[in-house]
Structure formats: structure tokens, C-alpha cells
N, C-alpha and C. Protein backbone atom coordinates (compact mmCIF):
# COMPACT_ATOMS: atom_id res chain seq x y z
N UNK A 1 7.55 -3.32 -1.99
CA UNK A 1 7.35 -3.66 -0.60
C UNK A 1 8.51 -4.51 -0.10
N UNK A 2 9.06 -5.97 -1.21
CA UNK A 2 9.96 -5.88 -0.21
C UNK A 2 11.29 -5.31 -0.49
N UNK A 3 11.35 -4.81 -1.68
CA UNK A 3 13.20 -4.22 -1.42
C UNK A 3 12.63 -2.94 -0.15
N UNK A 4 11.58 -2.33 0.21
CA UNK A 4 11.55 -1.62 1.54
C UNK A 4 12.08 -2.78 2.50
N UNK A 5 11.91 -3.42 2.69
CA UNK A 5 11.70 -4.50 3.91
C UNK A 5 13.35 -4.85 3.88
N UNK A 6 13.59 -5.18 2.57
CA UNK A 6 15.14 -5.47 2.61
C UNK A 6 15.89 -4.20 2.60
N UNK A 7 15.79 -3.32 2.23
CA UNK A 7 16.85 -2.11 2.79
C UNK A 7 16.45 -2.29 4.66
N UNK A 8 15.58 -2.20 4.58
CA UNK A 8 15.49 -2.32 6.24
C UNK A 8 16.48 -3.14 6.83
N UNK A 9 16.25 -4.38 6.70
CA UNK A 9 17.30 -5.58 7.31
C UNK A 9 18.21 -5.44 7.36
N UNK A 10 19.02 -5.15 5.64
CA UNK A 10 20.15 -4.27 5.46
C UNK A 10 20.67 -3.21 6.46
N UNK A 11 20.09 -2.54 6.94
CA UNK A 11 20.62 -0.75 7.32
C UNK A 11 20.53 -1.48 8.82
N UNK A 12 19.51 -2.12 9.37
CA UNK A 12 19.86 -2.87 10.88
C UNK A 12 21.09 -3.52 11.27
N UNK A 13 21.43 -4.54 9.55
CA UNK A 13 22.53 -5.39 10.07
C UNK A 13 23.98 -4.87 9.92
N UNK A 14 23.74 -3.30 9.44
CA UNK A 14 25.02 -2.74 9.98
C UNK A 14 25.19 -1.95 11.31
N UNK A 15 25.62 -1.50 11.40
CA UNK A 15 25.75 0.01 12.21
C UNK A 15 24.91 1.08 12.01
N UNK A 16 23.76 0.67 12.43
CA UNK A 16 22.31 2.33 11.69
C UNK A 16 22.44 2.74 13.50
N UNK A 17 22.21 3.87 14.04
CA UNK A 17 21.61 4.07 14.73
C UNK A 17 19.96 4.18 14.73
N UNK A 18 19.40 4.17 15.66
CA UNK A 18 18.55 4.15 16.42
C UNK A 18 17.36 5.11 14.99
N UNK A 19 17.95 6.59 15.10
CA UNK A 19 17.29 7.31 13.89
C UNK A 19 17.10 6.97 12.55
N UNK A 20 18.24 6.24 11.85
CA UNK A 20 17.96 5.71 11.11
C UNK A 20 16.64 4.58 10.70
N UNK A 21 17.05 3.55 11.88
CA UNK A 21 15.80 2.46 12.35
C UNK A 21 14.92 2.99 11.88
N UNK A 22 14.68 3.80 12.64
CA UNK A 22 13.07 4.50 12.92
C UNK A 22 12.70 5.32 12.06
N UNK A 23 13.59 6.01 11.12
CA UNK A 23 13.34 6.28 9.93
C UNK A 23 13.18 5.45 8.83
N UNK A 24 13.39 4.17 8.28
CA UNK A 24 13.11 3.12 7.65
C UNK A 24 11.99 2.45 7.89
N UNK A 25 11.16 2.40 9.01
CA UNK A 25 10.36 1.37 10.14
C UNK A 25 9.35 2.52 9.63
N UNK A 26 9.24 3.87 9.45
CA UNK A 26 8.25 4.63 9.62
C UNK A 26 7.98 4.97 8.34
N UNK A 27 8.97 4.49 7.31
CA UNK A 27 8.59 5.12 5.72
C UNK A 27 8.06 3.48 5.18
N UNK A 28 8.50 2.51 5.68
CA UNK A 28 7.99 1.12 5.16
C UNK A 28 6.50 1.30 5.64
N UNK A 29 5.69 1.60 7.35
CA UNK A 29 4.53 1.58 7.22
C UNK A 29 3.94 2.47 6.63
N UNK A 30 4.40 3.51 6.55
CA UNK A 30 3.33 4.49 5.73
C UNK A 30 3.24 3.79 4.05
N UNK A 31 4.14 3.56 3.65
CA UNK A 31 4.27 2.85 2.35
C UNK A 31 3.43 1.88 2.39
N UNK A 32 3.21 1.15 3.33
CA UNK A 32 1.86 0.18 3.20
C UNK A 32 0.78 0.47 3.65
N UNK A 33 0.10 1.62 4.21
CA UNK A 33 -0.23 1.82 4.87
C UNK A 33 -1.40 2.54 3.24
N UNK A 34 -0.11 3.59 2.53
CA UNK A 34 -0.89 4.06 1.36
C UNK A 34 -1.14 2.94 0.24
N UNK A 35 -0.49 2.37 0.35
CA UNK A 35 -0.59 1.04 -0.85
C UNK A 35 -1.88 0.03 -0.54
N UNK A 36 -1.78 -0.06 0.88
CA UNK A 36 -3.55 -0.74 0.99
C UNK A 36 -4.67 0.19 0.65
N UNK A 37 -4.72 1.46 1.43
CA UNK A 37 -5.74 2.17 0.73
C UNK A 37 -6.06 2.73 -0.91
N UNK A 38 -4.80 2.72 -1.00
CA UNK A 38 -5.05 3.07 -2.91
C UNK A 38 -5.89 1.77 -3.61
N UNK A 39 -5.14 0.35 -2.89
CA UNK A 39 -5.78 -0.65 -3.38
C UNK A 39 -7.21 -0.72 -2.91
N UNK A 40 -7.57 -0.45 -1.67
CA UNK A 40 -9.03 -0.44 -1.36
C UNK A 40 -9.93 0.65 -2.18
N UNK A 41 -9.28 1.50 -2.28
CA UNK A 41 -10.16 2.64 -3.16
C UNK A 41 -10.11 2.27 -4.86
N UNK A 42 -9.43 1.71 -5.08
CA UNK A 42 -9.29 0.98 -6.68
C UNK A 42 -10.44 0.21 -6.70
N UNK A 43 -10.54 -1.42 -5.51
CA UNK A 43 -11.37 -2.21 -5.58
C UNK A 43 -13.02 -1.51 -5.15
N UNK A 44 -12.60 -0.27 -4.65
CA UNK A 44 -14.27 0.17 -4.24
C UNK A 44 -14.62 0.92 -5.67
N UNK A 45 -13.94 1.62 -6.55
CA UNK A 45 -14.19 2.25 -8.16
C UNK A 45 -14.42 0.93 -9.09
N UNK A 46 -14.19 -0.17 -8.87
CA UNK A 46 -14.51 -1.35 -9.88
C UNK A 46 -15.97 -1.55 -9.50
N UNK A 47 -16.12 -2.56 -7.91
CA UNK A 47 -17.45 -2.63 -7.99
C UNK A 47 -18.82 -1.26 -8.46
N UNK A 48 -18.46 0.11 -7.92
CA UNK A 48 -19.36 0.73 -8.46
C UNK A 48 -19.23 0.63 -9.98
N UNK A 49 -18.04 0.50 -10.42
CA UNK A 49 -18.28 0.49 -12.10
C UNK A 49 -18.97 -0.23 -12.52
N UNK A 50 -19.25 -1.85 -11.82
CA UNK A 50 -19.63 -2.88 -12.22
C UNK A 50 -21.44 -2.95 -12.10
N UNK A 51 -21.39 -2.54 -10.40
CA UNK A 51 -23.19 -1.97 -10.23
C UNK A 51 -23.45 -0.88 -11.61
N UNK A 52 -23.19 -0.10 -11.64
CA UNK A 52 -23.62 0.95 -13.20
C UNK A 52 -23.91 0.16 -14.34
N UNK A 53 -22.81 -0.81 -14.34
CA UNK A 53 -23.05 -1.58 -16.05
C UNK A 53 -24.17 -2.79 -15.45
N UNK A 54 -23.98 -3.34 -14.35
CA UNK A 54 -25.38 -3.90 -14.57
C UNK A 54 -26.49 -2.93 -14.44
N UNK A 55 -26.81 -2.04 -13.47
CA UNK A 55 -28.18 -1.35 -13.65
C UNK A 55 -28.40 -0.61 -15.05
N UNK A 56 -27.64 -0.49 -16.11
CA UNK A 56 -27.64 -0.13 -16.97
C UNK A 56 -28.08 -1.19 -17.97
N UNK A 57 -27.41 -2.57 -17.44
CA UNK A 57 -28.03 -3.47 -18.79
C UNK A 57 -29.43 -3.73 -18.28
N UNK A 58 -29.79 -3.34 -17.02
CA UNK A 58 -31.06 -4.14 -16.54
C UNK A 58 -32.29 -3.05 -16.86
N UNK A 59 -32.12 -1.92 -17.23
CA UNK A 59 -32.66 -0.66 -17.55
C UNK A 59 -33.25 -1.29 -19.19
N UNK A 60 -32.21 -1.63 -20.01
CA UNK A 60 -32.52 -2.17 -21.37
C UNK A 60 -33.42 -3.28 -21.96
């Protein structure tokens, strides 16, 4: 996340046109954009893992 952020700064503080920008600006949010949801869908597969192993020990 941030060497995205720093190529960004980078490619601004030269000479990028406009396309460039906006090509950097649009691959950094999608890049976070999938990186929060992978992480939300990770943290939503733990808690169900976690409900299973308790209704499982509470079954015993």
C-alpha cells in the first residue's frame, strides 16, 4: 500500500501527464478497495470458524 502511494507521489512530482495520474490514482483505489474486502471476508471465515468450534464444544 504504500510503495503504491509512493510511486504515486513519485510519477506526480515529475512530468506525468494527466493519464498517467489517473492511471496510478485508479490502480491504488482499486488496490485498496480489494485488500479491504479480502480482509473483511478473511475476518467474516474466522468468526464462523470460531461459532462452529464453539457450537461444537457445546454439543459435547
Amino acid at each position: 500500500m504504500v510503495v503504491i502511494i509512493g510511486v504515486g507521489v513519485a510519477i506526480v512530482g515529475t512530468d506525468a501527464s494527466d493519464a498517467q495520474i489517473q492511471a496510478i490514482g485508479s490502480f491504488a483505489f482499486f488496490s485498496m478497495l480489494f485488500t479491504f474486502l479480502f480482509s473483511v471476508r478473511r475476518l467474516d471465515l474466522r468468526r464462523e470458524r470460531e461459532r462452529r468450534e464453539r457450537d461444537d464444544a457445546a454439543r459435547r
